[in-house]
C-alpha atoms as a PDB file:
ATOM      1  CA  UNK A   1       0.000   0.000   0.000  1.00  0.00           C
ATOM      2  CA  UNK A   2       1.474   3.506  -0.969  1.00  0.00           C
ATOM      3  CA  UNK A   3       0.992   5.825   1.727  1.00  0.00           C
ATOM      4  CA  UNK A   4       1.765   9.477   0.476  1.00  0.00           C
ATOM      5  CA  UNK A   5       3.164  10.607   3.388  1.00  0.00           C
ATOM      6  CA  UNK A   6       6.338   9.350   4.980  1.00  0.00           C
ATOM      7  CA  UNK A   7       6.033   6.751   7.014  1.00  0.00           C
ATOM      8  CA  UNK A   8       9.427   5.817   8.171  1.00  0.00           C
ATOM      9  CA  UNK A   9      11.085   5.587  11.210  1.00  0.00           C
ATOM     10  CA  UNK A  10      14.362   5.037  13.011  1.00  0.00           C
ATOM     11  CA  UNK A  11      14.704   3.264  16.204  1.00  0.00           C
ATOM     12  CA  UNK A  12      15.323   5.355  19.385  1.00  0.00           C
ATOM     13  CA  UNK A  13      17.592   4.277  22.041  1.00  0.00           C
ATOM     14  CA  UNK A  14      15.047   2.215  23.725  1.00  0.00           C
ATOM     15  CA  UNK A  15      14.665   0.116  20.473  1.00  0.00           C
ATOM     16  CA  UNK A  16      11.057   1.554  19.980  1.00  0.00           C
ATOM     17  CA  UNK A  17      10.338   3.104  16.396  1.00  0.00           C
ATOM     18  CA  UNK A  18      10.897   7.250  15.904  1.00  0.00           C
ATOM     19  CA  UNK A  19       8.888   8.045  13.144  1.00  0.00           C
ATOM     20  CA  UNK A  20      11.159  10.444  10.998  1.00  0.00           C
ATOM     21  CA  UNK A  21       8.095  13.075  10.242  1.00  0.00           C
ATOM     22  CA  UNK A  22       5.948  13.051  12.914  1.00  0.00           C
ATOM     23  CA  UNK A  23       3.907  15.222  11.576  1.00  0.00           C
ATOM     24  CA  UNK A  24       3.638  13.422   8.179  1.00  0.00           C
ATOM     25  CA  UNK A  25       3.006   9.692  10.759  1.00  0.00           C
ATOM     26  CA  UNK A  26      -0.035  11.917  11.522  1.00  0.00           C
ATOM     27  CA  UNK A  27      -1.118  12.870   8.505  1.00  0.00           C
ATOM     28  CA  UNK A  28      -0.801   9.162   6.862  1.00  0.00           C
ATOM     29  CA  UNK A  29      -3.052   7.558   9.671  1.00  0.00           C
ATOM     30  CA  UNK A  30      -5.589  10.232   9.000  1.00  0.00           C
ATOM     31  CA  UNK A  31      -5.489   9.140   5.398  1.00  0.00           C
ATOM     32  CA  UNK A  32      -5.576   5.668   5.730  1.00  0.00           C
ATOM     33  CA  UNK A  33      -8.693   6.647   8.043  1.00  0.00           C
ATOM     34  CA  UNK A  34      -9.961   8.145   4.922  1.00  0.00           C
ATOM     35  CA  UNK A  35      -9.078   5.197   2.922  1.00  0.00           C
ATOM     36  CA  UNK A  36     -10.934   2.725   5.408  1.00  0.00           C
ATOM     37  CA  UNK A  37     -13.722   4.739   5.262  1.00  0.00           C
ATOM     38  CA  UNK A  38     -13.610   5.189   1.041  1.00  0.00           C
ATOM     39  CA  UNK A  39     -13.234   1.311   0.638  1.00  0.00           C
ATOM     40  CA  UNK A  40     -14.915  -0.577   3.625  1.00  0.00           C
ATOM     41  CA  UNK A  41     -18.435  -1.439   1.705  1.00  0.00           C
ATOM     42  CA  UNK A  42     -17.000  -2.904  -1.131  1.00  0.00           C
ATOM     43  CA  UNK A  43     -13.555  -4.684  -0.445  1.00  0.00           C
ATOM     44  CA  UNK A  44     -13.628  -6.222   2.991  1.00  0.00           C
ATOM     45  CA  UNK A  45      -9.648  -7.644   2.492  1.00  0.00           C
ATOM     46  CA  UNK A  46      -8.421  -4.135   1.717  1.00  0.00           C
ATOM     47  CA  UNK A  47      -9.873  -2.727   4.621  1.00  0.00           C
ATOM     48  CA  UNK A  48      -8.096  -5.344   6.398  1.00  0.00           C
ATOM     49  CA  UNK A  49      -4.933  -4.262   4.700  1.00  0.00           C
ATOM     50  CA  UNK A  50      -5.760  -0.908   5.920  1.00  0.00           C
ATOM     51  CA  UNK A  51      -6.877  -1.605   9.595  1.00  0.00           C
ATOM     52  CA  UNK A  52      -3.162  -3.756   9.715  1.00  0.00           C
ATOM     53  CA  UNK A  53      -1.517  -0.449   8.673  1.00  0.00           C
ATOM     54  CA  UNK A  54      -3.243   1.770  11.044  1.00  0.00           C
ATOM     55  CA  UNK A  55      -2.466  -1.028  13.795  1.00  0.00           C
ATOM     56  CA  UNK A  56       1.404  -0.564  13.050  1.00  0.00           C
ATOM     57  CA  UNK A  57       1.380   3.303  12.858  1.00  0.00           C
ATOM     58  CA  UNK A  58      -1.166   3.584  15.594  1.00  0.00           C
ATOM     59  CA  UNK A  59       1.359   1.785  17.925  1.00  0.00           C
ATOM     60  CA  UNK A  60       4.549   3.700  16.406  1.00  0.00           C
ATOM     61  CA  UNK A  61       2.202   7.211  17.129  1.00  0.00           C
ATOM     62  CA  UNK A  62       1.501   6.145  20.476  1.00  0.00           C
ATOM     63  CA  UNK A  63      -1.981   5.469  20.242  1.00  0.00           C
ATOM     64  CA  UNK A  64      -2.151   1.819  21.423  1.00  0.00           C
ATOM     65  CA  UNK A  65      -6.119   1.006  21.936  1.00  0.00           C
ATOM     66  CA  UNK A  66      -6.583   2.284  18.204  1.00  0.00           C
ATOM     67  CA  UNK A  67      -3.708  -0.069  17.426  1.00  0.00           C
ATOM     68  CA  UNK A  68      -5.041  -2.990  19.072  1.00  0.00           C
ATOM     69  CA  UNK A  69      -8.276  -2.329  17.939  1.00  0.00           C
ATOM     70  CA  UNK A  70      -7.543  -2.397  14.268  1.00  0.00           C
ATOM     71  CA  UNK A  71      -5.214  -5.174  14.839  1.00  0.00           C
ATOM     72  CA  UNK A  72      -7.831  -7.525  16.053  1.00  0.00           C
ATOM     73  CA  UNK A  73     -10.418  -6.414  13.401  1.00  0.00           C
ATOM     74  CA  UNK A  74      -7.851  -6.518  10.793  1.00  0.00           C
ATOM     75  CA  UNK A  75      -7.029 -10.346  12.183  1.00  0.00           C
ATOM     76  CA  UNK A  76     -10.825 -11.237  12.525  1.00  0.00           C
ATOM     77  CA  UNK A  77     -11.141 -10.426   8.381  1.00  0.00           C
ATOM     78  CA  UNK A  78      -8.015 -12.027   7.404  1.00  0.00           C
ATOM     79  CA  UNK A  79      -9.219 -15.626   9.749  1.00  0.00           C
ATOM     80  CA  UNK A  80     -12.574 -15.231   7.910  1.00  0.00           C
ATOM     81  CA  UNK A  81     -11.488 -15.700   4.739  1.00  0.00           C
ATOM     82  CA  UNK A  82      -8.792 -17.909   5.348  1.00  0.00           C
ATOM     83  CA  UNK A  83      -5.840 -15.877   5.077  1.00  0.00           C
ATOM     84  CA  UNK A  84      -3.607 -17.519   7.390  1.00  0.00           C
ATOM     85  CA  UNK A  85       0.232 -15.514   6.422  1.00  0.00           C
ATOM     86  CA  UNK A  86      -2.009 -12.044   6.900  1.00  0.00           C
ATOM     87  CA  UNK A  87      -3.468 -13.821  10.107  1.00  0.00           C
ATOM     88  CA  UNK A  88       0.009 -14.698  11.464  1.00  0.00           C
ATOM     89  CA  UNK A  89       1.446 -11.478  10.476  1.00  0.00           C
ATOM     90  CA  UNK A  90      -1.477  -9.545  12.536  1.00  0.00           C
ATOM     91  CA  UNK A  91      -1.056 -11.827  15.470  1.00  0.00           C
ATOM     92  CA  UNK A  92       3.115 -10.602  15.462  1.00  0.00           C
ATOM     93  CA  UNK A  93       1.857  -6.996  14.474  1.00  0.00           C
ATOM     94  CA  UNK A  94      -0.462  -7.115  17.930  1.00  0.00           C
ATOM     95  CA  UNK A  95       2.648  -8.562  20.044  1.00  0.00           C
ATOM     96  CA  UNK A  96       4.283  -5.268  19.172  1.00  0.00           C
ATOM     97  CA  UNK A  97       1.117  -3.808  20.687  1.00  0.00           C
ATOM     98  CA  UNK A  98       1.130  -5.790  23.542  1.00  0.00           C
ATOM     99  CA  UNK A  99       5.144  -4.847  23.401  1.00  0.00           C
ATOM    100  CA  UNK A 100       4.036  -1.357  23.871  1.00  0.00           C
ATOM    101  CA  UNK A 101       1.743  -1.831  26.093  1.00  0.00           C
ATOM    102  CA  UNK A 102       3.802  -3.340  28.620  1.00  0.00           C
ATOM    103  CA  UNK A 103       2.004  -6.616  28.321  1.00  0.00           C
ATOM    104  CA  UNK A 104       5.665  -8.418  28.562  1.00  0.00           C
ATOM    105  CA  UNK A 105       4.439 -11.974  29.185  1.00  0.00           C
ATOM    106  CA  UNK A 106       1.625 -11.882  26.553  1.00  0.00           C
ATOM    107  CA  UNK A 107       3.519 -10.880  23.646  1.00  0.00           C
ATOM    108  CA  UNK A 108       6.574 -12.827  24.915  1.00  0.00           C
ATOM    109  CA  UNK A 109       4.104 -15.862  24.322  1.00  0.00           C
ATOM    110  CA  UNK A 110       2.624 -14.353  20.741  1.00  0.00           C
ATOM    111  CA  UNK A 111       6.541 -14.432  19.954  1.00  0.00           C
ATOM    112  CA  UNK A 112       7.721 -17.846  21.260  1.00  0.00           C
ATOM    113  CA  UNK A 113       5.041 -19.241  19.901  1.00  0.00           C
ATOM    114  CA  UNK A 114       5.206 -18.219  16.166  1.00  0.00           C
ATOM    115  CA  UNK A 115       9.223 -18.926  16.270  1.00  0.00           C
ATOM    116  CA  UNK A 116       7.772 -22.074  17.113  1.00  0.00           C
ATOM    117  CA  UNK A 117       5.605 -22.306  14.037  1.00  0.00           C
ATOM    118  CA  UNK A 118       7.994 -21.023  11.950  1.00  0.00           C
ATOM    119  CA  UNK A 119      10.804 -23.653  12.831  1.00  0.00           C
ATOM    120  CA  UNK A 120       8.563 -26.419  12.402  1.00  0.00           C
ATOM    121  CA  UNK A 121       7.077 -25.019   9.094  1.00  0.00           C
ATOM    122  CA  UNK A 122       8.179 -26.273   5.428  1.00  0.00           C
ATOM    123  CA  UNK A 123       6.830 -22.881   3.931  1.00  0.00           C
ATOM    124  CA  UNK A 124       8.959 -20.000   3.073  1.00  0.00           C
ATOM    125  CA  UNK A 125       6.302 -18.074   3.154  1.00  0.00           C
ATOM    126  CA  UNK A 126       6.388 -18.776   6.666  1.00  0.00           C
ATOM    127  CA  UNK A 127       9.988 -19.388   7.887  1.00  0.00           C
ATOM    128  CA  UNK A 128      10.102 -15.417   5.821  1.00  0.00           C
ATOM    129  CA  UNK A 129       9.381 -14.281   9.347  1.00  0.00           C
ATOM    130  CA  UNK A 130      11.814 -15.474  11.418  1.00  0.00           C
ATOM    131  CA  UNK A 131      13.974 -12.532  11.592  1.00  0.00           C
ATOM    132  CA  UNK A 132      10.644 -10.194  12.311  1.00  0.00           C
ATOM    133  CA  UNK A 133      10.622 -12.055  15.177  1.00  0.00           C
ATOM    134  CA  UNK A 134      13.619 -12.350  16.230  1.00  0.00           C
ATOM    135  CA  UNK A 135      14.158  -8.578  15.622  1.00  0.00           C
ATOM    136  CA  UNK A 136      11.254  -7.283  17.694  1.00  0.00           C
ATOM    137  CA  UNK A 137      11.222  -9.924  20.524  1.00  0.00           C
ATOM    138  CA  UNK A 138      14.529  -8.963  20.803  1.00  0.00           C
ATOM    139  CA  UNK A 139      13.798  -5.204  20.933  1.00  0.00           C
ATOM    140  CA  UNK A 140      11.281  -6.389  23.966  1.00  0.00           C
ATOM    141  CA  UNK A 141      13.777  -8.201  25.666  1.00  0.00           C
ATOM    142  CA  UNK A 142      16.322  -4.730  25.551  1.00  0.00           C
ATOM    143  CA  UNK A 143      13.433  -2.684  27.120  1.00  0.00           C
ATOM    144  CA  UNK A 144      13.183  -5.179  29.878  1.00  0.00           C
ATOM    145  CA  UNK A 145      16.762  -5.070  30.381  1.00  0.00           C
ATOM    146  CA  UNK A 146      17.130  -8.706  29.482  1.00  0.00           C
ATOM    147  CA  UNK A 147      20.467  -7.749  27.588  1.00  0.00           C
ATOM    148  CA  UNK A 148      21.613 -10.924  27.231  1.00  0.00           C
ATOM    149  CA  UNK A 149      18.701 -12.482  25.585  1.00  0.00           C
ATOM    150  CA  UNK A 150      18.233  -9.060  23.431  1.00  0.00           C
ATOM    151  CA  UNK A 151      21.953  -9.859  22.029  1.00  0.00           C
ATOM    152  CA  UNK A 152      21.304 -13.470  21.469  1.00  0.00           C
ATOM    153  CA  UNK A 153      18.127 -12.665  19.835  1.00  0.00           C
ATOM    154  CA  UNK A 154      19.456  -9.397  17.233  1.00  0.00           C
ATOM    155  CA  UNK A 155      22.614 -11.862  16.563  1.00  0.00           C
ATOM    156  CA  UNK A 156      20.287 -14.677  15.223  1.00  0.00           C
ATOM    157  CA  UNK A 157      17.997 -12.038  13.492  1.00  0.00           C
ATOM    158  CA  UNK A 158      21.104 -10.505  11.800  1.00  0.00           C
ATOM    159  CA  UNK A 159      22.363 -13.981  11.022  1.00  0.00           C
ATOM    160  CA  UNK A 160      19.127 -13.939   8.780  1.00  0.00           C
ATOM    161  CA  UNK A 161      19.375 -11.056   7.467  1.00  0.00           C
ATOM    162  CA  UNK A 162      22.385 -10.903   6.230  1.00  0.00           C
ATOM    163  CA  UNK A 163      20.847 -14.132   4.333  1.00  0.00           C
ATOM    164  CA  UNK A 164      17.802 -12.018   2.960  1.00  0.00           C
ATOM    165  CA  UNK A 165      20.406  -9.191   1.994  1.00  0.00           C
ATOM    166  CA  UNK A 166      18.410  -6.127   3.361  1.00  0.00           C
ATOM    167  CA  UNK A 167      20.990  -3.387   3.838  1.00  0.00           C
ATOM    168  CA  UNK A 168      18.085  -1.180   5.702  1.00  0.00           C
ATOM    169  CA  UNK A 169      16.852  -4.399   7.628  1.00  0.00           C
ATOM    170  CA  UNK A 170      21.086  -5.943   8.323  1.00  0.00           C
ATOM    171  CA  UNK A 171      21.616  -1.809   9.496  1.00  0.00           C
ATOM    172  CA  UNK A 172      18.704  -1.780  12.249  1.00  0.00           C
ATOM    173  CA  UNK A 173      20.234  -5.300  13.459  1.00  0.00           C
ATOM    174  CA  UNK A 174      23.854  -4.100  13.556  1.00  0.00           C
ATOM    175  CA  UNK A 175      22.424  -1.222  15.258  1.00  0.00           C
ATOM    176  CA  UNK A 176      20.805  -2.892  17.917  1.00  0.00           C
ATOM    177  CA  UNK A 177      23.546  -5.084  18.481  1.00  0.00           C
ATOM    178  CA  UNK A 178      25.894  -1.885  19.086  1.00  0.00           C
ATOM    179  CA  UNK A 179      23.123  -0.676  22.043  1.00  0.00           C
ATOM    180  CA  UNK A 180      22.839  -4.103  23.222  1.00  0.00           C
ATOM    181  CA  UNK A 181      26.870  -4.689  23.604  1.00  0.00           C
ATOM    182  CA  UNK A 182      27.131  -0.957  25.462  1.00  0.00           C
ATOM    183  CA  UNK A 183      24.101  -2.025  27.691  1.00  0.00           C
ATOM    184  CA  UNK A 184      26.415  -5.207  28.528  1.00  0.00           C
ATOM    185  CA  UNK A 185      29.852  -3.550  28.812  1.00  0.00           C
ATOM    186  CA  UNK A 186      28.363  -1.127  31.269  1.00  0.00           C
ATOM    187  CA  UNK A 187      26.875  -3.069  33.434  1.00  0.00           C
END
């Protein structure tokens, strides 16, 4: 989905997304609002599509209820009509939520549970998000001050993506193995 608007962000020190325009964050959830609104009665998946975008950027804005509220409607559509990478996708997108939220053992268990899945699955449309998981669990296990596990976790996730070959994506990983090793030389 093309936003028009940018939409990118960095990662602060804590390992939670910076959007790099706020303002412009602001602007593309109020026109994906608009979208929702503009294609709900006639093409239920895209509004799904939508509702999984404004659970992402409603999380990285702060706004976490209207983040786990399109989340869960956006996973309700995708289950309906049987669209089980979207589904599993949604579930990791609302771990981040729960990530957020502070809800540590919840989306620890959303997390362990799909590396499970993926390790035991043939598909590579599944084992594709590995190092999502990886990444982010680990970026919940640096905000808890789990340090160790946070290294052990970006290490693996850059492991894979230096695999996948996404500069942006082997960056945030080298990154957060850099804050991860200063965390554990100064403790």
């Amino acid at each position: 989905m093309q936003i028009p608007f940018n939409m990118k962000f960095t990662y602060g020190d804590d390992m939670r997304e910076v959007p790099e325009d706020a303002t412009d964050l602001l602007k593309g959830i109020e026109w994906l609002n608009e979208e929702l609104i503009r294609v709900s009665p006639v093409d239920t998946l895209q509004s799904a599509v939508i509702l999984l975008n404004l659970c992402v950027y409603g999380r990285i804005s702060g706004d976490y209820r209207t983040a786990q509220t399109c989340g869960l409607d956006a996973l309700k559509v995708f289950s309906e009509y049987k669209k089980s990478e979207e589904a599993f996708l949604t579930k990791l997108r609302l771990a981040q939520v729960c990530h957020y939220q502070g809800k540590f053992a919840k989306a620890n268990d959303v997390y362990s549970q799909a590396l499970e899945t993926v390790e035991k699955s043939k598909s590579q449309q599944v084992k594709k998000y590995s190092e999502f998981i990886l990444f982010h669990w680990g970026c919940m296990k640096f905000e808890q001050r789990f340090y160790g596990e946070a290294s052990s976790l970006f290490a693996r996730a850059l492991d894979e993506r230096l695999i996948l070959g996404d500069i942006e994506k082997i960056q945030q990983a080298q990154q957060a193995m850099g804050r991860v090793n200063d965390k554990l030389l100064n403790i």
